[in-house]
C-alpha atoms as a PDB file:
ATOM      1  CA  UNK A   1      -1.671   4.578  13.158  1.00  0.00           C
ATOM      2  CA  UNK A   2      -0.817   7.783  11.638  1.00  0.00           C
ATOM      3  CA  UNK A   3      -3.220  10.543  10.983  1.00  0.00           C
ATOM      4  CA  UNK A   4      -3.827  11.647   7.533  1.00  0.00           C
ATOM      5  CA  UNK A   5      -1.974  14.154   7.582  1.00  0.00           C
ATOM      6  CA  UNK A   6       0.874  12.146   9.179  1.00  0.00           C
ATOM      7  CA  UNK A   7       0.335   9.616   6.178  1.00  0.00           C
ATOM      8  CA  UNK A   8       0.848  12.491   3.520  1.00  0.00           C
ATOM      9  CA  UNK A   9       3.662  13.763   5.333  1.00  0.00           C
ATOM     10  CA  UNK A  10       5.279  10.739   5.848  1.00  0.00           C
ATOM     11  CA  UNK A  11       4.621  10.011   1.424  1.00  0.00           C
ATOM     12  CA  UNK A  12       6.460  13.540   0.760  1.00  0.00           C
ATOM     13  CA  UNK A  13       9.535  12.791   2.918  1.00  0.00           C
ATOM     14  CA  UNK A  14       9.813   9.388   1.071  1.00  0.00           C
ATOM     15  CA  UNK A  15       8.882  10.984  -2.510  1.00  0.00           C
ATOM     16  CA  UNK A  16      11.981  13.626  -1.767  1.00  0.00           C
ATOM     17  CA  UNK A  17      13.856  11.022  -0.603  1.00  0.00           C
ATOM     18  CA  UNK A  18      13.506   8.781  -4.017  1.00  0.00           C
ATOM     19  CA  UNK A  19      16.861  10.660  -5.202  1.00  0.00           C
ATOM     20  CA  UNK A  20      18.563   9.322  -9.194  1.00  0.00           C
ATOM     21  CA  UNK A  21      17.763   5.833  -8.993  1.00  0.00           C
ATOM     22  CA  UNK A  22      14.309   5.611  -8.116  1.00  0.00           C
ATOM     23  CA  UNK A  23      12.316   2.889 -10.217  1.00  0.00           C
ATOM     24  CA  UNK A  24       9.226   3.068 -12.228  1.00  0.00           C
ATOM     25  CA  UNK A  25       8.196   0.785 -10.098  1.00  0.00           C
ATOM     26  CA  UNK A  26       9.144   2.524  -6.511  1.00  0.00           C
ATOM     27  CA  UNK A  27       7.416   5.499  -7.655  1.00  0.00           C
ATOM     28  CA  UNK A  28       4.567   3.517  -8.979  1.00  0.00           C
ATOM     29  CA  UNK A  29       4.185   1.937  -5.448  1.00  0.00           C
ATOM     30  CA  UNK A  30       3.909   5.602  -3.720  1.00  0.00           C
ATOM     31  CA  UNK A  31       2.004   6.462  -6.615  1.00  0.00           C
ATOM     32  CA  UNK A  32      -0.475   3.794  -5.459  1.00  0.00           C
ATOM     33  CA  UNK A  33      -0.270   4.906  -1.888  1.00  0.00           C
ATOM     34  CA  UNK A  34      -1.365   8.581  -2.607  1.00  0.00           C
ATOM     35  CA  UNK A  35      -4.330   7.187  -4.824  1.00  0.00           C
ATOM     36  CA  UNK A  36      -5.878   5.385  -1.330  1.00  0.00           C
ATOM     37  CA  UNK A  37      -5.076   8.713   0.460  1.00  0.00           C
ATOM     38  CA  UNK A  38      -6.944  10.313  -2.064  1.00  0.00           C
ATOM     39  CA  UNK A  39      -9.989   8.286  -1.676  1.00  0.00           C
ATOM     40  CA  UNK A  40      -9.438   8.576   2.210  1.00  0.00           C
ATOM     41  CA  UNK A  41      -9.780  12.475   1.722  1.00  0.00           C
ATOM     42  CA  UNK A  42     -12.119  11.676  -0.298  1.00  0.00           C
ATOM     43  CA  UNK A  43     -14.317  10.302   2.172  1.00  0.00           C
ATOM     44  CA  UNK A  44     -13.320  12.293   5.676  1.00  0.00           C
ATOM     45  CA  UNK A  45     -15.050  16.091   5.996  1.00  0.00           C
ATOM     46  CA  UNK A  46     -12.990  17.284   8.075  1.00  0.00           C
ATOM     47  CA  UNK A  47     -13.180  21.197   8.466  1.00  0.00           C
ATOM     48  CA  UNK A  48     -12.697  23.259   5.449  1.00  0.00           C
ATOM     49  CA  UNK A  49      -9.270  25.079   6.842  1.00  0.00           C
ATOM     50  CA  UNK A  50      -8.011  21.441   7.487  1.00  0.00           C
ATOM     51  CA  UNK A  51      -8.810  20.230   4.027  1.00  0.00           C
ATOM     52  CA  UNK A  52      -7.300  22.618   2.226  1.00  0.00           C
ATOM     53  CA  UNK A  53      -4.114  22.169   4.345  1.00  0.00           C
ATOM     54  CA  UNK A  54      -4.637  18.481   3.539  1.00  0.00           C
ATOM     55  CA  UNK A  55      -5.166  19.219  -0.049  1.00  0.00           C
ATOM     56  CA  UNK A  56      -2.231  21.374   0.013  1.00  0.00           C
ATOM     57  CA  UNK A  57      -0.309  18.378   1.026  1.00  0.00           C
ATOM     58  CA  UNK A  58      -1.300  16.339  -1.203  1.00  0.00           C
ATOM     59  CA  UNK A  59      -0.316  18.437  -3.917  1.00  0.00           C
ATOM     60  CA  UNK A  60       2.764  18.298  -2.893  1.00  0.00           C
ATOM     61  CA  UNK A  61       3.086  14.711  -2.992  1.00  0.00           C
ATOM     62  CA  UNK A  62       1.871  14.294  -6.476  1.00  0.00           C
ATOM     63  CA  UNK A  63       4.099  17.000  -7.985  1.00  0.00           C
ATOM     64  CA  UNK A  64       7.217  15.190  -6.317  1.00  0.00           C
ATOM     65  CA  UNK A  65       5.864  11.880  -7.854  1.00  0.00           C
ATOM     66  CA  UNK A  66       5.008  12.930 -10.743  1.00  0.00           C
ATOM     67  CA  UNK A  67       8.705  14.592 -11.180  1.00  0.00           C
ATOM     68  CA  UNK A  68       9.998  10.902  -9.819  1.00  0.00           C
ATOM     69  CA  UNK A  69       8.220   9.344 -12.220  1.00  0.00           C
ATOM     70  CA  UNK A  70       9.432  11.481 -15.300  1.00  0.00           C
ATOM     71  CA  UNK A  71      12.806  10.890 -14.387  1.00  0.00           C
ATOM     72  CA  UNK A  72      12.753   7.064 -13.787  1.00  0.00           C
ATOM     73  CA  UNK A  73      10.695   6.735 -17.236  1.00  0.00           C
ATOM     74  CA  UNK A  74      13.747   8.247 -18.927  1.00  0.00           C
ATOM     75  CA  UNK A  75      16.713   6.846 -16.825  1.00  0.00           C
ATOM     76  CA  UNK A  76      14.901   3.872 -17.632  1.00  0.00           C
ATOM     77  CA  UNK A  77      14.022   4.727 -21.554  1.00  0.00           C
ATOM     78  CA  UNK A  78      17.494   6.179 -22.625  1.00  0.00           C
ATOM     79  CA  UNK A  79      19.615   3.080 -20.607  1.00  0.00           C
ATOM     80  CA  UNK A  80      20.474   4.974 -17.486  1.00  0.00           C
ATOM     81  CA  UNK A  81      19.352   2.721 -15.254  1.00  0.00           C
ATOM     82  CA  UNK A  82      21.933  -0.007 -13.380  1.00  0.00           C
END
């Protein structure tokens, strides 16, 4: 299993990865998967130099989401979507 860190890494490759035709629901999937990373930071202590690198990350991965997600909600709203 992959660390944390691994696990955020491996949701910001995939997020820049999404490319024009990512879904609403792709990106709501990922979406998901940060939101049980979250409470898994949540819940570890690691070090503070490590969080903030792991908070760093996952920064990261939401603002590529949330970009994902604003461009599938209007491919999807103004009929650009296959």
């Amino acid at each position: 299993m992959l660390s944390l860190e691994g696990r955020l890494s491996q949701l910001i490759k995939e997020a820049r990865n999404l490319g024009a035709g990512a879904t609403v629901d792709t990106v709501g999937d990922l979406q998901s998967a940060l939101g049980s990373l979250d409470r898994e930071l949540e819940s570890t202590a690691p070090n503070p130099e490590q969080r903030r690198y792991l908070g760093k990350l996952r920064r990261e991965a939401g603002l590529l989401l949330a970009d994902a997600r604003a461009r599938a909600v209007l491919a999807r709203d103004f009929g650009m979507v296959p």
